[in-house]
C-alpha atoms as a PDB file:
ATOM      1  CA  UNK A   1     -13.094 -18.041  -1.039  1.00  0.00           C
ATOM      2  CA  UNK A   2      -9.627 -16.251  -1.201  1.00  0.00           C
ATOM      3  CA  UNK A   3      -8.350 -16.394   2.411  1.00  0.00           C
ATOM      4  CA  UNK A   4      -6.075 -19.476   1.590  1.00  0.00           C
ATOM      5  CA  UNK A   5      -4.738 -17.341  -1.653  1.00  0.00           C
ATOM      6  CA  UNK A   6      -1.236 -17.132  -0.009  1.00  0.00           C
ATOM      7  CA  UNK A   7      -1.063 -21.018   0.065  1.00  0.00           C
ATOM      8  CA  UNK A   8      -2.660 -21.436  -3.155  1.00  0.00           C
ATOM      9  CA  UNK A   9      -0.200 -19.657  -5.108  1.00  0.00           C
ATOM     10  CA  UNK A  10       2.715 -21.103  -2.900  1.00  0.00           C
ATOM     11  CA  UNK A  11       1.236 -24.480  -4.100  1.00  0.00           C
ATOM     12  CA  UNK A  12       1.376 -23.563  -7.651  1.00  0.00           C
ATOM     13  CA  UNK A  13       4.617 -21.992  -7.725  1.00  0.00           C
ATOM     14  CA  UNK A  14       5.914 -25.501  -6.298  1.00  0.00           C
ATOM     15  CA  UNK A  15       4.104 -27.179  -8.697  1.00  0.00           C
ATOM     16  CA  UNK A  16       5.493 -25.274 -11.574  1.00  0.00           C
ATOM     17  CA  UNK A  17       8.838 -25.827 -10.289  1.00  0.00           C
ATOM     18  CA  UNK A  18       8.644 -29.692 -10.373  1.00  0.00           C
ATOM     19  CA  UNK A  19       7.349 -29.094 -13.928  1.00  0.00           C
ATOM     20  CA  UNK A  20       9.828 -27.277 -14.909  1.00  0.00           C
ATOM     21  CA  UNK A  21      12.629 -29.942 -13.166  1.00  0.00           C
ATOM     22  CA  UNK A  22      10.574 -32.688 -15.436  1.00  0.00           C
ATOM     23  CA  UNK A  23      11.396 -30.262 -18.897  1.00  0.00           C
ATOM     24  CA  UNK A  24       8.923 -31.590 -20.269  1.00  0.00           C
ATOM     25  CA  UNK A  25       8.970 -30.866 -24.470  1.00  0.00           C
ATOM     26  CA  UNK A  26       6.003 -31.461 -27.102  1.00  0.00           C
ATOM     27  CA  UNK A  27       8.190 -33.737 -29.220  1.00  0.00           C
ATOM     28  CA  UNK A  28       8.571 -36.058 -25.151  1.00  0.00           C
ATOM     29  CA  UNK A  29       5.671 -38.925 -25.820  1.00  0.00           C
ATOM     30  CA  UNK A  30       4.867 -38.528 -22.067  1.00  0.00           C
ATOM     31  CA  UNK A  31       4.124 -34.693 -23.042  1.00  0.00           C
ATOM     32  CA  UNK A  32       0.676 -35.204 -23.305  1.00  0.00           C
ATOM     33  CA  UNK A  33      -0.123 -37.586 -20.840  1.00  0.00           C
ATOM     34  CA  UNK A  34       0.986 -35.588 -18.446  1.00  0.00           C
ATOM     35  CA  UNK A  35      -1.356 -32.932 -19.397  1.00  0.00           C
ATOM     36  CA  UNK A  36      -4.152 -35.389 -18.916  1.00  0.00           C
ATOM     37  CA  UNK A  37      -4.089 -36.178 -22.394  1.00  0.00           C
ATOM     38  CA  UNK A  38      -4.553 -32.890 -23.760  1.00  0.00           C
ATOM     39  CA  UNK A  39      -5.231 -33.167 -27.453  1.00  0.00           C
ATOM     40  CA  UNK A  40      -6.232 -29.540 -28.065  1.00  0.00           C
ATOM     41  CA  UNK A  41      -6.322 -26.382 -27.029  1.00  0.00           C
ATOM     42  CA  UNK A  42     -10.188 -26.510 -26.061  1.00  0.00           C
ATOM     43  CA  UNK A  43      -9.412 -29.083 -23.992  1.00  0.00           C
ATOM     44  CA  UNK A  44      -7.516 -26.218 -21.894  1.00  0.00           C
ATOM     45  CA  UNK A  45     -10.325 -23.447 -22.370  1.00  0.00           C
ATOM     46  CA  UNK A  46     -13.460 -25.721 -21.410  1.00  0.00           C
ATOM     47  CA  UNK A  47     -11.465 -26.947 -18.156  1.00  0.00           C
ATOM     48  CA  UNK A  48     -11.804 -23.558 -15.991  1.00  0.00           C
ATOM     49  CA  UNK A  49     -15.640 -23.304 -16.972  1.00  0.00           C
ATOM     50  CA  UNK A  50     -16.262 -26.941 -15.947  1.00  0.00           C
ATOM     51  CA  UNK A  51     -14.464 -25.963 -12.599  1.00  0.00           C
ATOM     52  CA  UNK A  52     -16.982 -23.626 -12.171  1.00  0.00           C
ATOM     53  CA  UNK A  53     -19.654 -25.901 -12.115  1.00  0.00           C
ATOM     54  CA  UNK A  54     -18.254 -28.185  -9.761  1.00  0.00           C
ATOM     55  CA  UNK A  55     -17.529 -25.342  -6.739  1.00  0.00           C
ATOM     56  CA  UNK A  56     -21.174 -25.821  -5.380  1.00  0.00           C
ATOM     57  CA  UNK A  57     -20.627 -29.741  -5.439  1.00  0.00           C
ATOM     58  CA  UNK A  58     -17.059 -29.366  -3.778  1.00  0.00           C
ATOM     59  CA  UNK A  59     -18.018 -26.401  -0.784  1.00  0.00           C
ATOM     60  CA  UNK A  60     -21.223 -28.215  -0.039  1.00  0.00           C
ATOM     61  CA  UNK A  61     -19.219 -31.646   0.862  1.00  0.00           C
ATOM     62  CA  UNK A  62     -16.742 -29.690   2.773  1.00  0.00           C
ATOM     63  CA  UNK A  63     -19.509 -28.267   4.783  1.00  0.00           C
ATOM     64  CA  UNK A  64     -20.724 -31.309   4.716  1.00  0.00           C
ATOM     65  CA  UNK A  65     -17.990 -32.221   6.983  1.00  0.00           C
ATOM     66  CA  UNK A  66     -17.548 -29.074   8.846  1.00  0.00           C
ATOM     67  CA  UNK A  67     -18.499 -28.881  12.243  1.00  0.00           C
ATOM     68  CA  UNK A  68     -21.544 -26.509  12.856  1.00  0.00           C
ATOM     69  CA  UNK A  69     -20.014 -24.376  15.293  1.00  0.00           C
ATOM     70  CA  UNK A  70     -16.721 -24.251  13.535  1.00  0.00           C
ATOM     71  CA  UNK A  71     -16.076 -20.416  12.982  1.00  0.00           C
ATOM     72  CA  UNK A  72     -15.512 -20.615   9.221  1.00  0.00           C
ATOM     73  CA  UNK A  73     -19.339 -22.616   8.638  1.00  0.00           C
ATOM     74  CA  UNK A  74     -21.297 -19.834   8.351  1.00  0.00           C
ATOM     75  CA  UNK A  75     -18.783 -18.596   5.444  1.00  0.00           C
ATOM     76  CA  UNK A  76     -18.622 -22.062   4.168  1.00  0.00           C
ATOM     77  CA  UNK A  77     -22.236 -22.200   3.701  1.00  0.00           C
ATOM     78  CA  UNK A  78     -22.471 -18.543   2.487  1.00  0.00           C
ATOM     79  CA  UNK A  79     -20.121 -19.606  -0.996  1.00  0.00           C
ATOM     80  CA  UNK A  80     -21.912 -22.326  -1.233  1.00  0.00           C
ATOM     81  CA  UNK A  81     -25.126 -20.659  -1.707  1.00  0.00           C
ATOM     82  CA  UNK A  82     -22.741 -17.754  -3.533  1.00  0.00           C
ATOM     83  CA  UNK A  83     -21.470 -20.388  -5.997  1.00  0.00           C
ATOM     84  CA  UNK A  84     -25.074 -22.245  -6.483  1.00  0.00           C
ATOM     85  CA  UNK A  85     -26.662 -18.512  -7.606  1.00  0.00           C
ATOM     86  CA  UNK A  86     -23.687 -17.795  -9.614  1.00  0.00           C
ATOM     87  CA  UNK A  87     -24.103 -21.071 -11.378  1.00  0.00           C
ATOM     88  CA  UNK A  88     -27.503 -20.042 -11.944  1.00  0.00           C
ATOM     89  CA  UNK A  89     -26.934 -16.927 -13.416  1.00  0.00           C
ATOM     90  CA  UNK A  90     -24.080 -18.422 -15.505  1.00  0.00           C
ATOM     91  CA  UNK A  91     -27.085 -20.903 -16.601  1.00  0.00           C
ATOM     92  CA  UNK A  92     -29.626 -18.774 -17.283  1.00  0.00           C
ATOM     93  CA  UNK A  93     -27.007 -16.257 -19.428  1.00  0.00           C
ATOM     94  CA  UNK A  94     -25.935 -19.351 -21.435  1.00  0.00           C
ATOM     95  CA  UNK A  95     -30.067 -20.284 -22.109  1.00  0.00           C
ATOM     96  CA  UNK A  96     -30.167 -16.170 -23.181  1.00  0.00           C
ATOM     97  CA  UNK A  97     -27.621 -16.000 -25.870  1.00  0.00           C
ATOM     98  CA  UNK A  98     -28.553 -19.302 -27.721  1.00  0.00           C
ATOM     99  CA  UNK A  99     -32.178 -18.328 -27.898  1.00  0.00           C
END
């Protein structure tokens, strides 16, 4: 899942740089549109958990539209099936501590 980490970040740095170009303040009205109208702070700290859930969704309709004999399928399908068990486990550890 990390091979492309290089061009992630690069991706993210630019990103942060055309945010920071935009100087963007809280008191701006377009502040919070921006942020997909963020109204709070859990808005921020349920988005990465939600992302988790959607990785088995996302890697099975890129291998979807892999190519079987590409080289990278068999790792494609193998984080697939990674990301489906550790949704599972993720599952099954939420279902734990509210019981």
């Amino acid at each position: 899942m990390f091979l492309y980490i290089e061009e992630v970040m690069d991706v993210s740095s630019r990103l942060l740089s055309m945010l920071d170009q935009k100087q963007l303040t809280p008191d701006n009205p377009d502040f919070l549109e921006n942020l997909f109208n963020a109204t709070s702070l859990s808005f921020f700290l349920v988005m990465p958990v939600q992302r988790i859930a959607r990785y088995p969704l996302l890697l099975q309709t890129i291998q979807k539209h892999t190519d079987p004999s590409h080289p990278a399928y068999a790792l494609l399908e193998q984080a697939a099936h990674t990301s489906v068990a550790l949704n599972c486990r993720i599952n099954e550890y939420k279902r734990f501590r509210e019981v």
